[in-house]
C-alpha atoms as a PDB file:
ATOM      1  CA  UNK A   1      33.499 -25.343  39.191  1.00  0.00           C
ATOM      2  CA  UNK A   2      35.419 -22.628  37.343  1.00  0.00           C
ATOM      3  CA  UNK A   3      32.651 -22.147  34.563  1.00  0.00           C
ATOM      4  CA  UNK A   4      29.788 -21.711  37.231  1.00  0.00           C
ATOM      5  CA  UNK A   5      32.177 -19.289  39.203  1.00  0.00           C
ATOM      6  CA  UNK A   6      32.381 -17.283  35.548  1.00  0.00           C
ATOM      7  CA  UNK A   7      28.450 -17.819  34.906  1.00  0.00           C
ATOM      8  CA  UNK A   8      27.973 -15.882  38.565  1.00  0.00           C
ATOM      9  CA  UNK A   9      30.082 -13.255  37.664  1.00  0.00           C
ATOM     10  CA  UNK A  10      28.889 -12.633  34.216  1.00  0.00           C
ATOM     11  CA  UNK A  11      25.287 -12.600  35.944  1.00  0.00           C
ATOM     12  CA  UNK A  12      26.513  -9.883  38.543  1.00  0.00           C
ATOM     13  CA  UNK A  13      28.242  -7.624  36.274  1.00  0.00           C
ATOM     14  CA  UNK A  14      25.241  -7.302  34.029  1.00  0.00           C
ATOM     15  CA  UNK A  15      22.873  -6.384  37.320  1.00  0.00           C
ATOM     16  CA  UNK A  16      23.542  -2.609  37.077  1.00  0.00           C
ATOM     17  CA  UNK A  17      23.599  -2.603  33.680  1.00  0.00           C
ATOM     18  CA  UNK A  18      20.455   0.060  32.191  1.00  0.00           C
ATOM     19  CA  UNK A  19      17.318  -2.560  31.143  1.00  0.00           C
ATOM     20  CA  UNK A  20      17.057  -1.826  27.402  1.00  0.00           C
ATOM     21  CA  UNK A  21      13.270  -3.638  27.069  1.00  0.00           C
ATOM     22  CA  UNK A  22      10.852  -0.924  25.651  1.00  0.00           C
ATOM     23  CA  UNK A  23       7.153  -1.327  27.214  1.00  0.00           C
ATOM     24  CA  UNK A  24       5.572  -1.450  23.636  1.00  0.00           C
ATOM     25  CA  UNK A  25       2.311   0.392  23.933  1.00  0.00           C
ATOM     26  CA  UNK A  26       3.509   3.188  25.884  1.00  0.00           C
ATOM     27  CA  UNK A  27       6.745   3.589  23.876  1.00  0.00           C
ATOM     28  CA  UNK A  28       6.412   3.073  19.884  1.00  0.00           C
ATOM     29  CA  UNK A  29       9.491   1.551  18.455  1.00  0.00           C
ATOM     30  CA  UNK A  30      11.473   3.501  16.009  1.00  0.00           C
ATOM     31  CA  UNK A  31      10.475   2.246  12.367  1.00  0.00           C
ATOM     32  CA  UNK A  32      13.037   2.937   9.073  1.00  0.00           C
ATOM     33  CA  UNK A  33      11.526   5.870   6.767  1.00  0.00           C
ATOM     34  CA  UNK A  34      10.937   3.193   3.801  1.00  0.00           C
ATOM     35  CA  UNK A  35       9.458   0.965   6.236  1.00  0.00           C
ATOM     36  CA  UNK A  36       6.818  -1.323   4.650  1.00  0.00           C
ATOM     37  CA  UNK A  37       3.789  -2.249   6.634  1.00  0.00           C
ATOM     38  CA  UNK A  38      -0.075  -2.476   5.920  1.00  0.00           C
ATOM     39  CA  UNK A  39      -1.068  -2.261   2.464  1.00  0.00           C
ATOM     40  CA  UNK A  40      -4.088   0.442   1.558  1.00  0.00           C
ATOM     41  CA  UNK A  41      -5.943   1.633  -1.302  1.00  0.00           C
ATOM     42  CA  UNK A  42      -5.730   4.989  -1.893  1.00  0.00           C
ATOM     43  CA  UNK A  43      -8.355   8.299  -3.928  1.00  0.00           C
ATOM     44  CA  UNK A  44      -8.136  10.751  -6.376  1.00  0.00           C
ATOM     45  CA  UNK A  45      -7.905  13.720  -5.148  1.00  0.00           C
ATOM     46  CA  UNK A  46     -11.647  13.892  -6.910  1.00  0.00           C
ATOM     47  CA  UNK A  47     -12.229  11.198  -4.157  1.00  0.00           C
ATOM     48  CA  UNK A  48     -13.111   8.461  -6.661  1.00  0.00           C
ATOM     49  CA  UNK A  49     -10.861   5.182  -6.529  1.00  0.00           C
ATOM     50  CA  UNK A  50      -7.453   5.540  -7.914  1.00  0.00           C
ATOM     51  CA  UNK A  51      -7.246   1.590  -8.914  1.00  0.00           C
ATOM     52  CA  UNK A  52      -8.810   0.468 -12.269  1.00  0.00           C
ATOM     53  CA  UNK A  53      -8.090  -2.999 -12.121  1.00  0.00           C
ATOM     54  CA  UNK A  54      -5.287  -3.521 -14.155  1.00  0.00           C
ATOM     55  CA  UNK A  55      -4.383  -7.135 -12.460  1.00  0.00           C
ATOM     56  CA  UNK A  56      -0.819  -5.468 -12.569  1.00  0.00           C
ATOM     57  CA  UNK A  57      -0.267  -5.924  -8.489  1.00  0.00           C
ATOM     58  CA  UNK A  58      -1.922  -9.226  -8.740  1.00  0.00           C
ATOM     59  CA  UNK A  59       0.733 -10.267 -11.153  1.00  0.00           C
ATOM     60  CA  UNK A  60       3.351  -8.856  -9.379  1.00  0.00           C
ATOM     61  CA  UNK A  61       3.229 -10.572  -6.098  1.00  0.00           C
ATOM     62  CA  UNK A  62       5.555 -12.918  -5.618  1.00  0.00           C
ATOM     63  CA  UNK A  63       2.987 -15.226  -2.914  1.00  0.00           C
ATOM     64  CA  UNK A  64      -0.084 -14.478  -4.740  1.00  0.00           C
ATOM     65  CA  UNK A  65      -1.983 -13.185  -2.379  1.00  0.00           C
ATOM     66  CA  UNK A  66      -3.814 -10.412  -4.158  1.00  0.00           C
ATOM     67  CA  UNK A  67      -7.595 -10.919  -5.687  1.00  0.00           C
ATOM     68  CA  UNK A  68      -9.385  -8.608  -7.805  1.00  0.00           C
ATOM     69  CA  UNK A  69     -12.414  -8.590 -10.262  1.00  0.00           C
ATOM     70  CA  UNK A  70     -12.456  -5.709 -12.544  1.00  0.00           C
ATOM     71  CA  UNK A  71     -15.705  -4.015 -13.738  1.00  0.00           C
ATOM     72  CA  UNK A  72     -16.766  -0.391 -15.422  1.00  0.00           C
ATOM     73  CA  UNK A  73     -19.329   2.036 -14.581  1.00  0.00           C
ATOM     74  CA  UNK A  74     -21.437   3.658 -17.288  1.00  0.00           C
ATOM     75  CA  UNK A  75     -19.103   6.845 -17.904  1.00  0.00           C
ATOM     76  CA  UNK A  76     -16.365   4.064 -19.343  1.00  0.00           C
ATOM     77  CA  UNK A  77     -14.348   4.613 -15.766  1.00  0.00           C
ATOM     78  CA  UNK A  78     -12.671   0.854 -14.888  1.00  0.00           C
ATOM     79  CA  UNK A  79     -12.978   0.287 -10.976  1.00  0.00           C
ATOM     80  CA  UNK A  80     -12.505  -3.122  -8.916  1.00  0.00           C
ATOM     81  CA  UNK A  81     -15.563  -4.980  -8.360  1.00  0.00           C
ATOM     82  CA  UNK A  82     -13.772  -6.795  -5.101  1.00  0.00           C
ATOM     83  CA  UNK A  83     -10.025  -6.186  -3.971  1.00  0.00           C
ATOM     84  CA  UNK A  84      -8.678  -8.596  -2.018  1.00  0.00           C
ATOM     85  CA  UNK A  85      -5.558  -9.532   0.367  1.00  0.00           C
ATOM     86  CA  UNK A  86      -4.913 -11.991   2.335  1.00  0.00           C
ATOM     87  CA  UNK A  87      -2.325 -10.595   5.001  1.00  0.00           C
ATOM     88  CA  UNK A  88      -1.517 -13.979   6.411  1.00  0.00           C
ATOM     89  CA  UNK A  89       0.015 -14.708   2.909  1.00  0.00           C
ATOM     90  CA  UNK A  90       1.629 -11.078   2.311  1.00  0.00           C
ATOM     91  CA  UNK A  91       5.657 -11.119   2.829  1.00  0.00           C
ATOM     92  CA  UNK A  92       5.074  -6.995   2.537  1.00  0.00           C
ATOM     93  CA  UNK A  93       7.849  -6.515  -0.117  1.00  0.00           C
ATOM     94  CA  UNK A  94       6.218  -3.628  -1.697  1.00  0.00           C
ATOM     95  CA  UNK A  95       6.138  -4.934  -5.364  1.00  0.00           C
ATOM     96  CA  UNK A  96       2.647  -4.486  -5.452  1.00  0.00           C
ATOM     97  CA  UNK A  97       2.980  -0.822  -4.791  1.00  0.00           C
ATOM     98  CA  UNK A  98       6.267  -0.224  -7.384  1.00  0.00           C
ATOM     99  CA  UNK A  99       3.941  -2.151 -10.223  1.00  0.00           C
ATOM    100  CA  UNK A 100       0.840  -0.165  -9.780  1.00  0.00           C
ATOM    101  CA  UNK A 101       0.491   2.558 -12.687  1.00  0.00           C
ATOM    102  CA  UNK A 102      -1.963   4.776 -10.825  1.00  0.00           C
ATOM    103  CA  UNK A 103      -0.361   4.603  -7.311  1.00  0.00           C
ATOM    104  CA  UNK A 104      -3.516   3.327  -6.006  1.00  0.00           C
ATOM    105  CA  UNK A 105      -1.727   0.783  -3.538  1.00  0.00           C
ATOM    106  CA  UNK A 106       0.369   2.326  -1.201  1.00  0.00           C
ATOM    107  CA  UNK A 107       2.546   1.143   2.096  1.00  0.00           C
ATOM    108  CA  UNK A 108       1.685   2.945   5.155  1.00  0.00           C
ATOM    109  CA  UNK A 109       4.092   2.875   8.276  1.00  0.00           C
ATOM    110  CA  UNK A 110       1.080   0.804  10.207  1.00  0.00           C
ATOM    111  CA  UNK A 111       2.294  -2.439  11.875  1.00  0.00           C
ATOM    112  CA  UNK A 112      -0.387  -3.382  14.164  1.00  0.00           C
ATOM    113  CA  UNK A 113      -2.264  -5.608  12.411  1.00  0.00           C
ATOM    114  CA  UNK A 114      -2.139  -9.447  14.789  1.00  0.00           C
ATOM    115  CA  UNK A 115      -5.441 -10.963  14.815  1.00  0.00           C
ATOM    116  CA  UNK A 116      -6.442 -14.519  16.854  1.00  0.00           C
ATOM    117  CA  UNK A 117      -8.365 -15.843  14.087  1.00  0.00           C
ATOM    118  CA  UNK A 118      -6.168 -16.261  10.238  1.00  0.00           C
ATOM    119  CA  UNK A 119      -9.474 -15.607   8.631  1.00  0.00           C
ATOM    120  CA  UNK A 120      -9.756 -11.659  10.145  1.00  0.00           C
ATOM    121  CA  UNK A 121      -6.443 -11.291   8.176  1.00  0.00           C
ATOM    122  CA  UNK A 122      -7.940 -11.203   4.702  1.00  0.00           C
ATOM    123  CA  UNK A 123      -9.022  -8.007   4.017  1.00  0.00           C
ATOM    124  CA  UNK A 124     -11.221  -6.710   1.875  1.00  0.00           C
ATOM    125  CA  UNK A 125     -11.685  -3.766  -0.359  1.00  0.00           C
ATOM    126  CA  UNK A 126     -13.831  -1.521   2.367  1.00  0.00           C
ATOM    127  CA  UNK A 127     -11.076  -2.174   4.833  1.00  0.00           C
ATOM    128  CA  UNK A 128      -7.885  -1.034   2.456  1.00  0.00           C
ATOM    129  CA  UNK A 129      -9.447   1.914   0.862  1.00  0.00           C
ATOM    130  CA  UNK A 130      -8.853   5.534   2.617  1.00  0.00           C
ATOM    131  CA  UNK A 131     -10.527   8.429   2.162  1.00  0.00           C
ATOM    132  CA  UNK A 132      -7.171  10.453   1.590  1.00  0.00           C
ATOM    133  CA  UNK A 133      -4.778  10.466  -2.064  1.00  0.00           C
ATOM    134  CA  UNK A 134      -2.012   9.156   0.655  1.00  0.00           C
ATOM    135  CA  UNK A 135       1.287   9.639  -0.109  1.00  0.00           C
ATOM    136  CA  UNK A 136       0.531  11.192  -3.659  1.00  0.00           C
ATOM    137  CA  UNK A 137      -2.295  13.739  -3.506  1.00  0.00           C
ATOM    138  CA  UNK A 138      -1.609  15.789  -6.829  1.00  0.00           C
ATOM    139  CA  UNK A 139      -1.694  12.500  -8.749  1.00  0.00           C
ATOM    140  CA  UNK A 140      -4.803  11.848 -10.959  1.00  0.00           C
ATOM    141  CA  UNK A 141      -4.426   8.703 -13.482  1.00  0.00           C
ATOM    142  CA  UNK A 142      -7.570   9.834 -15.334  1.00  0.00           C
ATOM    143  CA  UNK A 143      -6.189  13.402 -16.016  1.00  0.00           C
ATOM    144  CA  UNK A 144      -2.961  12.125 -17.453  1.00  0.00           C
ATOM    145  CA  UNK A 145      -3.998   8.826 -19.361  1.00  0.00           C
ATOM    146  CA  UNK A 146      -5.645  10.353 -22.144  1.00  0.00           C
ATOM    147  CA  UNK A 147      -8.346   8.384 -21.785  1.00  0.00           C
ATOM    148  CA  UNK A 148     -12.246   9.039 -22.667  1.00  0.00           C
ATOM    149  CA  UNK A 149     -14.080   9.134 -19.956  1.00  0.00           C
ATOM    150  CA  UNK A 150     -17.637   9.948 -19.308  1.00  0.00           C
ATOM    151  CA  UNK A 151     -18.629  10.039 -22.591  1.00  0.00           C
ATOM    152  CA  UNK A 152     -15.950  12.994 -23.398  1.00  0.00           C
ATOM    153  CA  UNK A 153     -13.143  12.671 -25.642  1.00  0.00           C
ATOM    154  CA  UNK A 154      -9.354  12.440 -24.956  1.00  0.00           C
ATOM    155  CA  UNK A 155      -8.533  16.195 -22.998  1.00  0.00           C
ATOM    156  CA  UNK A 156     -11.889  17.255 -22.635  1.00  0.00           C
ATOM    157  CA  UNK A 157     -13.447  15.830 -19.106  1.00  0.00           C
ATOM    158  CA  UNK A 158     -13.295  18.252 -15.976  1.00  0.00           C
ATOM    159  CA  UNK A 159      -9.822  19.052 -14.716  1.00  0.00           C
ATOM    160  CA  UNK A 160      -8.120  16.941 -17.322  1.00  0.00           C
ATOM    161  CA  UNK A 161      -4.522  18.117 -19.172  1.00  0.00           C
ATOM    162  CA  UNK A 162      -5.076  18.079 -22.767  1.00  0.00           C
ATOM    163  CA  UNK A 163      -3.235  15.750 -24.898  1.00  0.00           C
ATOM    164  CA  UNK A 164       0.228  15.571 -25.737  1.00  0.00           C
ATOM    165  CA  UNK A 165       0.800  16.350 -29.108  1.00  0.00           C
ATOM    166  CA  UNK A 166       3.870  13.778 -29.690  1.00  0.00           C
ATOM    167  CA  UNK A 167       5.635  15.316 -32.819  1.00  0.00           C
ATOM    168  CA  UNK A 168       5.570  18.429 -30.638  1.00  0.00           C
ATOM    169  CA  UNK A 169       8.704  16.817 -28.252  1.00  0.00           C
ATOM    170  CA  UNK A 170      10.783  15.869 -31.541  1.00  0.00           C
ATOM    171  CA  UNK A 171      13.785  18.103 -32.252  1.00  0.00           C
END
């Protein structure tokens, strides 16, 4: 008798207490700034695609749920044939994104991403990649690498830095 008398009371003092239940769509829950959700592909700020298929986010995921297929176009420039993720498998822990040398896979704040069907959660490459550099839109792998590219050699291709002379940095 004296625990349902305490049950009752415990279920009248929290009557007047303020509801704390957001109503999702209307009110967007507050997310941590290094929150990691969907997974994207992002440009240059050329507007050519950032990744050339260096398997190194593939390697680096812990659930293996990255695919890709490397290729190269005529100019020498290495590109993804297909780029694949299966978001059913994905534990989002953002290793993908520290391993990748040309910051071509990057962790947006999205979270909305259910689905009725597990086959809708494998994405492919034309649903990941954006039109925008994303989070790093000075950043051009091609410009930096010292690569040859489109036929030109190392420092000479449109917009590119020219070469680091290394004995230059010694004391």
């Amino acid at each position: 008798m004296w625990s349902l008398l305490q049950t009752l009371w415990q279920v009248f003092r929290h009557m007047f207490h303020r509801r704390e239940t957001l109503l999702y769509p209307e009110h967007k829950p507050a997310l941590a700034p290094r929150y990691r959700g969907r997974i994207i592909l992002s440009r240059d700020p050329d507007g050519q695609e950032r990744c050339v298929a260096c398997y190194l986010c593939a390697v680096a995921c812990p659930v293996d749920c990255i695919a890709l297929q490397a290729t190269e176009d005529p100019t020498g420039r290495r590109y993804p044939a297909f780029f694949r993720i299966n978001f059913s498998r994905c534990i989002f822990c953002g290793m993908c994104e520290e391993a990748c040398p040309t910051e071509a896979i990057q962790l947006t704040p999205d979270f909305e991403m259910s689905e009725y069907a597990r086959p809708n959660l494998v994405y492919e490459k034309e649903h990941l990649l954006i039109d925008g550099p994303g989070k790093y839109p000075d950043y051009n792998f091609y410009r930096v690498a010292g690569l040859a590219v489109g036929g030109k050699d190392k420092g000479q291709a449109e917009h590119e830095q020219a070469p680091t002379n290394v004995r230059s940095l010694l004391p």
